[in-house]
C-alpha atoms as a PDB file:
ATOM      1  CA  UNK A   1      23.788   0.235  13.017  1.00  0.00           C
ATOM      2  CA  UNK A   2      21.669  -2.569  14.650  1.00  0.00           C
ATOM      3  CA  UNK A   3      18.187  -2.447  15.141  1.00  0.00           C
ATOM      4  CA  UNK A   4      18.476  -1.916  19.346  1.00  0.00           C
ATOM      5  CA  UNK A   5      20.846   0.734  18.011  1.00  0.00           C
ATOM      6  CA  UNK A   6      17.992   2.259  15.893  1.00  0.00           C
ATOM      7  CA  UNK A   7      15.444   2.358  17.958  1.00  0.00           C
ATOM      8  CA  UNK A   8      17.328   4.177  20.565  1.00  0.00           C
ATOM      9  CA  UNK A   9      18.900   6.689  18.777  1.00  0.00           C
ATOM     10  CA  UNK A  10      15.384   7.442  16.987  1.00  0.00           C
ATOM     11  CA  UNK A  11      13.457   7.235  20.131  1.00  0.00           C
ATOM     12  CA  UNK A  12      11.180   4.192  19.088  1.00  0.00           C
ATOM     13  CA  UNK A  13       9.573   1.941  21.708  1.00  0.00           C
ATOM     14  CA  UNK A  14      10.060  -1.639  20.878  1.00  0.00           C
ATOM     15  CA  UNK A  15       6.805  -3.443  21.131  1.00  0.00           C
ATOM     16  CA  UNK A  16       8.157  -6.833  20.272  1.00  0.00           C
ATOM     17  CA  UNK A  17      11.752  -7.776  21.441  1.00  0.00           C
ATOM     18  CA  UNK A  18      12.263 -11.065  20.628  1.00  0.00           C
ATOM     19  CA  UNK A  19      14.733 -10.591  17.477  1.00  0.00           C
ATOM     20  CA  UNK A  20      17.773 -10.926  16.187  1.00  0.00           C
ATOM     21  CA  UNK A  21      19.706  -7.568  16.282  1.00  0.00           C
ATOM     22  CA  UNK A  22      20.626  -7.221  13.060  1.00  0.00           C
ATOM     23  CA  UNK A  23      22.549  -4.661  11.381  1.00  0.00           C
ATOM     24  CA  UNK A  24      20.145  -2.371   9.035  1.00  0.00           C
ATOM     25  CA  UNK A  25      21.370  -1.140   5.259  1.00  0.00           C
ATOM     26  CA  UNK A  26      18.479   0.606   4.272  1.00  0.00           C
ATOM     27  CA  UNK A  27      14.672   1.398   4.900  1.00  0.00           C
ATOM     28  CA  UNK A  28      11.354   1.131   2.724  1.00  0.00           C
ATOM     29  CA  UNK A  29       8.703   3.444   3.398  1.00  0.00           C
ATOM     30  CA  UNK A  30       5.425   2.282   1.927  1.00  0.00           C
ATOM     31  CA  UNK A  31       1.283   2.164   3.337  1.00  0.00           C
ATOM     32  CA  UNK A  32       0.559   0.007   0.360  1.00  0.00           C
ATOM     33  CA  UNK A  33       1.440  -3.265   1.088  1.00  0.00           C
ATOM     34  CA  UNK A  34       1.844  -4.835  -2.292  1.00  0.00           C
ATOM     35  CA  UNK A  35       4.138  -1.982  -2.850  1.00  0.00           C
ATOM     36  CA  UNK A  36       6.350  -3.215  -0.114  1.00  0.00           C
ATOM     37  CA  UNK A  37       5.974  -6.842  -2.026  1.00  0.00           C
ATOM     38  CA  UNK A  38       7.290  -5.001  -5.137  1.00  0.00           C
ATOM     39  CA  UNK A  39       9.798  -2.889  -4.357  1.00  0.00           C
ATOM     40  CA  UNK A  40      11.461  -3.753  -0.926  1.00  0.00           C
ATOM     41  CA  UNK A  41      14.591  -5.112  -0.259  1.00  0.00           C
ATOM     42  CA  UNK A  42      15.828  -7.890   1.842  1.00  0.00           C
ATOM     43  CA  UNK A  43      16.641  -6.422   5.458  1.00  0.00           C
ATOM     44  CA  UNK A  44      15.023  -3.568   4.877  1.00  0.00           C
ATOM     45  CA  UNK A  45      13.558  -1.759   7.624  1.00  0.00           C
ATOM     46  CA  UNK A  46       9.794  -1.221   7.152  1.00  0.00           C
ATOM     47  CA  UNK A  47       8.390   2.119   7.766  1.00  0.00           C
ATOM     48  CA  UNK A  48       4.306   2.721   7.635  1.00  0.00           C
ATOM     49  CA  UNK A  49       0.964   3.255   9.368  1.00  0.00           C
ATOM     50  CA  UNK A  50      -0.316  -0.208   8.510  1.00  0.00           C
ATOM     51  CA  UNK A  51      -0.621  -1.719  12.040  1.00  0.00           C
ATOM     52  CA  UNK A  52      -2.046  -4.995  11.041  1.00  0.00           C
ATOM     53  CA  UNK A  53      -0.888  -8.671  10.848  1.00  0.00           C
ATOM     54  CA  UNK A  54      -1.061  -8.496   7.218  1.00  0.00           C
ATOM     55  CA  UNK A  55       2.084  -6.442   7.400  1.00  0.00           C
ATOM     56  CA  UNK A  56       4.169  -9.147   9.399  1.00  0.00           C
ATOM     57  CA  UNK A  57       3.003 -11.602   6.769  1.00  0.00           C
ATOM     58  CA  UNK A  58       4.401  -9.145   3.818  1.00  0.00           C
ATOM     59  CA  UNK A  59       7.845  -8.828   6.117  1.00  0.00           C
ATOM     60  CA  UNK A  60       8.412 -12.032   6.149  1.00  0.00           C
ATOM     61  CA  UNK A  61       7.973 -12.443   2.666  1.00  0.00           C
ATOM     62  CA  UNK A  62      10.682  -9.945   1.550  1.00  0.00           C
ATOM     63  CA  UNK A  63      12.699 -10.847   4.543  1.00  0.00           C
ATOM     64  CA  UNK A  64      12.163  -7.447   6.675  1.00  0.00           C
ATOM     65  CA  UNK A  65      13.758  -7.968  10.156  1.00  0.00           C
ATOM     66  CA  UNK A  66      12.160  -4.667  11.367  1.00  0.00           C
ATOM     67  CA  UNK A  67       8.894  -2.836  11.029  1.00  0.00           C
ATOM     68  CA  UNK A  68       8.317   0.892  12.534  1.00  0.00           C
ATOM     69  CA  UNK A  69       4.876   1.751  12.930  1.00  0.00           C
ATOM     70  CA  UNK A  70       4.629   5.918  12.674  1.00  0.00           C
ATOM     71  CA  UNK A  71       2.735   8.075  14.404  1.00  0.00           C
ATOM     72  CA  UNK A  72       2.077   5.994  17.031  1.00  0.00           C
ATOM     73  CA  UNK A  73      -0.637   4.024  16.065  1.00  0.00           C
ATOM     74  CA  UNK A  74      -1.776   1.680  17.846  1.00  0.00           C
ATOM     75  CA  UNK A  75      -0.492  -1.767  17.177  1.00  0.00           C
ATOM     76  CA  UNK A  76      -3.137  -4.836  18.086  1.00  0.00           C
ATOM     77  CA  UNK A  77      -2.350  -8.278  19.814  1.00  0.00           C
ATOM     78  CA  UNK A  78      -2.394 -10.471  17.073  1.00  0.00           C
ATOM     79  CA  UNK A  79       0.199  -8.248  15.159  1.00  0.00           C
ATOM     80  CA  UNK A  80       2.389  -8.180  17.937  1.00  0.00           C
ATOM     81  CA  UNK A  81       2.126 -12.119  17.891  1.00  0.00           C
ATOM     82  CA  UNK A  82       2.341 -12.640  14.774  1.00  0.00           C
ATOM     83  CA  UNK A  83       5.720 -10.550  14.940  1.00  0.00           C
ATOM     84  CA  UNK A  84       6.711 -12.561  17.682  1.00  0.00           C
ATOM     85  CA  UNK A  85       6.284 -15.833  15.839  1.00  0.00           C
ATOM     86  CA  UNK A  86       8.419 -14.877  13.238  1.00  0.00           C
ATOM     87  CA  UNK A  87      11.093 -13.009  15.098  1.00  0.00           C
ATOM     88  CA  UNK A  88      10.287  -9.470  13.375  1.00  0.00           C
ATOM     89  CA  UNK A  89      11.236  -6.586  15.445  1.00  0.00           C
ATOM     90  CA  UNK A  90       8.375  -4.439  16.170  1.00  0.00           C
ATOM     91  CA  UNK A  91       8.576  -0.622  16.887  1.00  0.00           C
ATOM     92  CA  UNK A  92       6.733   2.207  17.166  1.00  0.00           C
ATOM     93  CA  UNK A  93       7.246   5.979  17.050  1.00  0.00           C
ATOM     94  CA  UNK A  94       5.404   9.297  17.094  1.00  0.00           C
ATOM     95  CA  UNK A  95       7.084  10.513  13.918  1.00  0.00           C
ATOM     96  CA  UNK A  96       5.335  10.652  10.456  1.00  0.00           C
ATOM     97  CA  UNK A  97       7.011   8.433   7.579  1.00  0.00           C
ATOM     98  CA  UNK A  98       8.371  11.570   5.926  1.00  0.00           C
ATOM     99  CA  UNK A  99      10.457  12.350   8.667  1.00  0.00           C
ATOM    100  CA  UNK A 100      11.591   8.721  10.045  1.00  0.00           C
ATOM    101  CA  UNK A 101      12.459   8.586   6.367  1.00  0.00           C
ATOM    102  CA  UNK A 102      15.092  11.228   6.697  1.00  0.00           C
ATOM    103  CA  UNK A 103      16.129  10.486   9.910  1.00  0.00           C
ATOM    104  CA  UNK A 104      17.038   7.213   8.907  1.00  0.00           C
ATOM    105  CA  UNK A 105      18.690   8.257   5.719  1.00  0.00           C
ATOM    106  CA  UNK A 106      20.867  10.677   7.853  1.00  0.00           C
ATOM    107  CA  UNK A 107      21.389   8.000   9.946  1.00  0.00           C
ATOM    108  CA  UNK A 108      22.502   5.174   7.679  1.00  0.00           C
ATOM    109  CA  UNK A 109      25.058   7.261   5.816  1.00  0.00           C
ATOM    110  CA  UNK A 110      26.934   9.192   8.896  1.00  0.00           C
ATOM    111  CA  UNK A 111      27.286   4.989  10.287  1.00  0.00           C
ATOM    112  CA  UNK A 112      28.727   4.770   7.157  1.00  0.00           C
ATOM    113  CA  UNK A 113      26.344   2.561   5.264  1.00  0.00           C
ATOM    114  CA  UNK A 114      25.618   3.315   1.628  1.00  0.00           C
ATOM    115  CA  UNK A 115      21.592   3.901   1.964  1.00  0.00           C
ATOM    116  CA  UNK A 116      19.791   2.342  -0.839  1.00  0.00           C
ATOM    117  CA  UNK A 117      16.614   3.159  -2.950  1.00  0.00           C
ATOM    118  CA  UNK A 118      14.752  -0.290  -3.279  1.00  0.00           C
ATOM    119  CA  UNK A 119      13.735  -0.351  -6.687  1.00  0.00           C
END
């Protein structure tokens, strides 16, 4: 399931388009950014409140093509830019973590991906 695919089928708006539609294998749902440094994996979608260039700049470093802002907060210029320059999909949705989570999950394993815990 690609990220276009994603964001459709979960209802998220995407905020920054410019991307490469990659296919997603699992999600990592985390506020605390050096958390996300920790424990994320590589293509990883990102799913958190932090609406803040300092979460592009942790994205890039683990190699997260995605990030879903929940409960739609709003999401400043400079994040959006900094997105941009990087090529990091950018999305945002009304839904809390907890449920994106499971949606997701659900998701994942009926498009016959083996979800993943990040450890």
């Amino acid at each position: 399931m690609t990220i276009r695919e994603t964001a459709a089928i979960i209802g998220a708006e995407i905020i920054q388009d410019d991307f490469e539609d990659l296919s997603l294998r699992g999600a990592y749902t985390s506020d605390l950014l050096s958390d996300v440094l920790a424990h994320a994996a590589e293509g990883d979608a990102l799913l958190t409140i932090q609406a803040h260039k300092n979460t592009v700049a942790v994205a890039v470093l683990k190699h997260i093509p995605v990030i879903i802002i929940c409960n739609s907060r709003p999401i400043p210029q400079d994040m959006e830019d900094a997105a941009r320059d990087h090529q990091i999909a950018l999305l945002r949705t009304g839904k809390n973590q907890f449920t994106l989570s499971g949606e997701l999950y659900d998701l994942l394993y009926r498009a016959g991906e083996t979800p993943h815990f990040s450890q």
